[in-house]
C-alpha atoms as a PDB file:
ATOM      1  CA  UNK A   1      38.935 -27.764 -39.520  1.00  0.00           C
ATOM      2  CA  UNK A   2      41.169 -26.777 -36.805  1.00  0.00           C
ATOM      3  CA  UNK A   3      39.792 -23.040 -37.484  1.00  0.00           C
ATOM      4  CA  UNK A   4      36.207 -24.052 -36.638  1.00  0.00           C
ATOM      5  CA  UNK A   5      37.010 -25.970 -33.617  1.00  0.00           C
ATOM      6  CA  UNK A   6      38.529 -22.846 -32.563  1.00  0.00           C
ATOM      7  CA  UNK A   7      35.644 -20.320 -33.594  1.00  0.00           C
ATOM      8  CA  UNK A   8      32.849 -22.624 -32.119  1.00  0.00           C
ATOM      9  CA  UNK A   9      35.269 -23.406 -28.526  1.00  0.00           C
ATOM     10  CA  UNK A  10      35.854 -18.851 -28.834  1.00  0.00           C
ATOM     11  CA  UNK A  11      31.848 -19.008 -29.078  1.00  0.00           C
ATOM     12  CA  UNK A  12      30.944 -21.557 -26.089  1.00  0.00           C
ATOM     13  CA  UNK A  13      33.158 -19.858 -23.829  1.00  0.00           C
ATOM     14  CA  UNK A  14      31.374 -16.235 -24.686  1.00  0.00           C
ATOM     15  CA  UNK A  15      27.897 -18.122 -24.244  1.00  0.00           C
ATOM     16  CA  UNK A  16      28.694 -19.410 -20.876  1.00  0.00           C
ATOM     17  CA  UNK A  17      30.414 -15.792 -19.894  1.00  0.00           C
ATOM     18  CA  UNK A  18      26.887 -14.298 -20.596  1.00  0.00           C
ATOM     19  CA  UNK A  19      25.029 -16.719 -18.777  1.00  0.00           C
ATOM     20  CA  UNK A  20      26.898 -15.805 -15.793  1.00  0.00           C
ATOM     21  CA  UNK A  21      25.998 -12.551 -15.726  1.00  0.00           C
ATOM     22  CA  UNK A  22      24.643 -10.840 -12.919  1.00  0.00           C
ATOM     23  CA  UNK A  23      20.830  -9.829 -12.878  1.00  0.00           C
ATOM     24  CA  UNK A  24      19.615  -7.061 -10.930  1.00  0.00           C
ATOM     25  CA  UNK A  25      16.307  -7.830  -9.501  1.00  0.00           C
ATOM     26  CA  UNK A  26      14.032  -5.143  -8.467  1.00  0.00           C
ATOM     27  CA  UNK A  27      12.826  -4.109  -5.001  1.00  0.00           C
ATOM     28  CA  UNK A  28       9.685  -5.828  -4.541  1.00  0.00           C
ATOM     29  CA  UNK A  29       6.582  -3.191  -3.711  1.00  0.00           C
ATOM     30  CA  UNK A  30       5.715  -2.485  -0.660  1.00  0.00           C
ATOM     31  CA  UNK A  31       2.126  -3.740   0.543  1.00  0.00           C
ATOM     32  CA  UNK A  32      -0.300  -2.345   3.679  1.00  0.00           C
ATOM     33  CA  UNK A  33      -2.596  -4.291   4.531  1.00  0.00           C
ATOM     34  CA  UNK A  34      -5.441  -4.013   6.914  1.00  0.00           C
ATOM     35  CA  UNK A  35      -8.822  -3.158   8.051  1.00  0.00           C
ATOM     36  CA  UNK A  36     -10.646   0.060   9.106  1.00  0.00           C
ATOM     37  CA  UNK A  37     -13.933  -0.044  11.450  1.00  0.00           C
ATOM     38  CA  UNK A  38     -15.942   1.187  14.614  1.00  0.00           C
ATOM     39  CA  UNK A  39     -16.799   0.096  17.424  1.00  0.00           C
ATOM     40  CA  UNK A  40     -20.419   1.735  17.543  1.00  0.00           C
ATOM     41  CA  UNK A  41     -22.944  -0.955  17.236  1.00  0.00           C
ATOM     42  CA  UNK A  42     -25.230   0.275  14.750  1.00  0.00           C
ATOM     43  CA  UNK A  43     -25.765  -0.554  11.138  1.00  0.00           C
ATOM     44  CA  UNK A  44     -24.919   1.806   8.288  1.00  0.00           C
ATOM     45  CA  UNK A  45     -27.295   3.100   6.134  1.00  0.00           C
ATOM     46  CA  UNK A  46     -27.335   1.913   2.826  1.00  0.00           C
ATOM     47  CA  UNK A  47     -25.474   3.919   0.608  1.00  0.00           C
ATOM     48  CA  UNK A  48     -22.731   4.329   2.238  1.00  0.00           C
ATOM     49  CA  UNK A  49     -19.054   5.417   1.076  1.00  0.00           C
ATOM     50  CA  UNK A  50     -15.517   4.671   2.645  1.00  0.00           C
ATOM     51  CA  UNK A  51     -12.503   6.323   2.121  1.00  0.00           C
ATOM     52  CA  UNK A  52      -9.126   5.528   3.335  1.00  0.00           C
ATOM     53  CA  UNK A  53      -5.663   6.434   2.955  1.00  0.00           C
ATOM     54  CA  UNK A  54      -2.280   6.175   3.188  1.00  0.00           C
ATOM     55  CA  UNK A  55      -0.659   9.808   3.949  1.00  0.00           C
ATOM     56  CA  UNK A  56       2.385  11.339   5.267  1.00  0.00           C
ATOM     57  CA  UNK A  57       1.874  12.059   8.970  1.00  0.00           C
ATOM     58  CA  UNK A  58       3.902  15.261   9.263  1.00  0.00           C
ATOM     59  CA  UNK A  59       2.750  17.431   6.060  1.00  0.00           C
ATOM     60  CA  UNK A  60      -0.871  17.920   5.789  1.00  0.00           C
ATOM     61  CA  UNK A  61      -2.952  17.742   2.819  1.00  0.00           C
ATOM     62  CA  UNK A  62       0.020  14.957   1.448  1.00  0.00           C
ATOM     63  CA  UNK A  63      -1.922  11.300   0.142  1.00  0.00           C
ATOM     64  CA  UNK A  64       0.496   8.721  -1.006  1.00  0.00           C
ATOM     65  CA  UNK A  65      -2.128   6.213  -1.835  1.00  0.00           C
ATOM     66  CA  UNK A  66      -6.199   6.260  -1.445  1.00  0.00           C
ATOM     67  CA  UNK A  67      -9.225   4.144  -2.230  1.00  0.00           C
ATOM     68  CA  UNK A  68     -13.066   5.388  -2.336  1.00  0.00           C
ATOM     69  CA  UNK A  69     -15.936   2.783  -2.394  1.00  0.00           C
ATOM     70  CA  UNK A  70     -19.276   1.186  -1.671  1.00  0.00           C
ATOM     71  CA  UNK A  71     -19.769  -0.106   1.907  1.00  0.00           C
ATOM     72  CA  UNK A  72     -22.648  -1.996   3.466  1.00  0.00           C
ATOM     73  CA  UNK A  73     -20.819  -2.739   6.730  1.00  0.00           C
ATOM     74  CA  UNK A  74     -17.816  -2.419   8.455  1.00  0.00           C
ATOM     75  CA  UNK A  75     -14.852  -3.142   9.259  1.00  0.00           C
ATOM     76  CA  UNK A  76     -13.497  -3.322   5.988  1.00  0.00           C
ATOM     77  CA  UNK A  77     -10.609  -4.998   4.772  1.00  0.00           C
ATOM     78  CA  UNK A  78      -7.419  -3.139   2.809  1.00  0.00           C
ATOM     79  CA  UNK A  79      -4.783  -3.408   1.072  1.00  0.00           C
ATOM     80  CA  UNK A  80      -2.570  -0.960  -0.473  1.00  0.00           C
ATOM     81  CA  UNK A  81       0.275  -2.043  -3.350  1.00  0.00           C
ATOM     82  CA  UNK A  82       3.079   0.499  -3.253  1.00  0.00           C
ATOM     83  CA  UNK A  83       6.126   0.878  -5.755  1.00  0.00           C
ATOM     84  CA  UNK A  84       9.164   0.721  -3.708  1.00  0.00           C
ATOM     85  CA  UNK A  85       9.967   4.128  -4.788  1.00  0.00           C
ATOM     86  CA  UNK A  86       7.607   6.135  -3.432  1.00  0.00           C
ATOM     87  CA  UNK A  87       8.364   5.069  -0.100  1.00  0.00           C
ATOM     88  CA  UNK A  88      10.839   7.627   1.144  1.00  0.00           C
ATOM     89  CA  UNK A  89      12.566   6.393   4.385  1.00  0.00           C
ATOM     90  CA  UNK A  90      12.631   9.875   6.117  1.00  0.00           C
ATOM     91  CA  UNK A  91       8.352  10.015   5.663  1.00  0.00           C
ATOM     92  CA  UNK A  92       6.247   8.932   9.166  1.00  0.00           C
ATOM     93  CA  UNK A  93       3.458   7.468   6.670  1.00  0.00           C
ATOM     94  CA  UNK A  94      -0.232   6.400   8.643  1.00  0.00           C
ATOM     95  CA  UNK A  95      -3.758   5.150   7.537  1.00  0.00           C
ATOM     96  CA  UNK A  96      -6.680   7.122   8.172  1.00  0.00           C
ATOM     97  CA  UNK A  97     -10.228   6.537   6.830  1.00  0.00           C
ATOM     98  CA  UNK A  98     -13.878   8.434   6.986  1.00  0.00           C
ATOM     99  CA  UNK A  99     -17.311   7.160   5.635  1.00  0.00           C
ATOM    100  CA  UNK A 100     -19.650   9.353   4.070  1.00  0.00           C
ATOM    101  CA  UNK A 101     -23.603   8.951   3.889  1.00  0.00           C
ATOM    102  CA  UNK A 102     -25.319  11.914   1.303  1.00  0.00           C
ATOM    103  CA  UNK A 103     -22.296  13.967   1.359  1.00  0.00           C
ATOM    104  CA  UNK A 104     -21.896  14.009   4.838  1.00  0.00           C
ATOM    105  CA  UNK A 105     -19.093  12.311   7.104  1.00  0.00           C
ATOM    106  CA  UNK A 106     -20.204  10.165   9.309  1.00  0.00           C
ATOM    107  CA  UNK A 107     -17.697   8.311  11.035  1.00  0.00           C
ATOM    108  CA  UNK A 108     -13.802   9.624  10.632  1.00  0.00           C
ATOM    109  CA  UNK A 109     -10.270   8.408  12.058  1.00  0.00           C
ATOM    110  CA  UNK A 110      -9.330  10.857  15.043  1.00  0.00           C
ATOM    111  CA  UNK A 111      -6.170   8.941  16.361  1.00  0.00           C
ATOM    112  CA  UNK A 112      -2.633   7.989  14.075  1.00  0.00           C
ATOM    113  CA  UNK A 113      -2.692   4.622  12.791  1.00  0.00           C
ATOM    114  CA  UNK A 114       1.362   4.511  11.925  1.00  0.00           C
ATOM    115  CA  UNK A 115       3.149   2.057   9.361  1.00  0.00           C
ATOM    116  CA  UNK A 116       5.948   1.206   7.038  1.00  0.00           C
ATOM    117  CA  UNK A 117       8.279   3.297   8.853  1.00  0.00           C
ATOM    118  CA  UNK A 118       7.580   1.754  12.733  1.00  0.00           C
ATOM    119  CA  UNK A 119       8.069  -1.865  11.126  1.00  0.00           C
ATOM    120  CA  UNK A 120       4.782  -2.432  10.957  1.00  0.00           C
ATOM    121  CA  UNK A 121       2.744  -3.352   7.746  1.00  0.00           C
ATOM    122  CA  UNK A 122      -0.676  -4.457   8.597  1.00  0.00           C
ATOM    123  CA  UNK A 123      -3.241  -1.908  10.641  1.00  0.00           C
ATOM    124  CA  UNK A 124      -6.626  -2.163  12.177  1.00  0.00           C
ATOM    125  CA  UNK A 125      -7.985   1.693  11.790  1.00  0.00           C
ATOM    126  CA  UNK A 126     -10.615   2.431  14.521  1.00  0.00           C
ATOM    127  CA  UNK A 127     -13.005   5.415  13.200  1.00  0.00           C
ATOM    128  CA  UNK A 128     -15.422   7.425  15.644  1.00  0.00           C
ATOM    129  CA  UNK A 129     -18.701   8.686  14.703  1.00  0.00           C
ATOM    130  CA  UNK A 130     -18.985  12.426  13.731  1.00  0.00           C
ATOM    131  CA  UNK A 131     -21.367  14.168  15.778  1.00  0.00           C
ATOM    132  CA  UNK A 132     -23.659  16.351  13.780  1.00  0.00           C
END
């Protein structure tokens, strides 16, 4: 008898060891959210597309994140979802957008819309009209 009471005390103290272990808990992802628009007052035609992006302000051509879709007006609300690990501390990331009517781009971002990395997660992204 005294053998049991000695397994099952051995076997309380191991469960309440494990219960105290530590759990890691990951980084949470990192979300952008936002809106992208103009200031032209006109409407656009139907058929439109939008796409905008997050991208890495100092190498060209690099697009962490982007989203392409229908748009009947603007502006247009965002939001962007990031793992924690693509978010590299040493990258100046930035939104830019462009809609596109028959293949053709009619309004685009011309200025640096810059977040994550200035503090900043949410971002209104002013477009200009292309002139054809």
């Amino acid at each position: 008898m005294l053998v049991m009471l000695k397994r099952a005390v051995i076997l309380l103290v191991c469960v309440m060891s494990l219960s105290a272990c530590v759990t890691v808990e990951p980084d949470p992802p990192v979300i952008i959210n936002g809106a992208a628009g103009y200031l032209e007052k006109i409407n656009l035609p139907q058929g439109s597309k939008i796409t905008i992006a997050i991208i890495d302000m100092d190498t060209p051509g690099i697009i962490i994140a982007q989203k392409h879709f229908d748009i009947a007006r603007a502006p247009v609300p965002f939001k962007f979802t990031l793992p924690p690990e693509t978010v590299e501390g040493d990258v100046n990331f930035g939104v830019v957008a462009m809609i596109v009517y028959q293949g053709k781009v009619i309004f685009q971002t011309y200025d640096r819309f810059p977040i994550i990395n200035n503090g900043k997660y949410t971002t209104e992204v002013l477009m200009k009209a292309v002139r054809q």
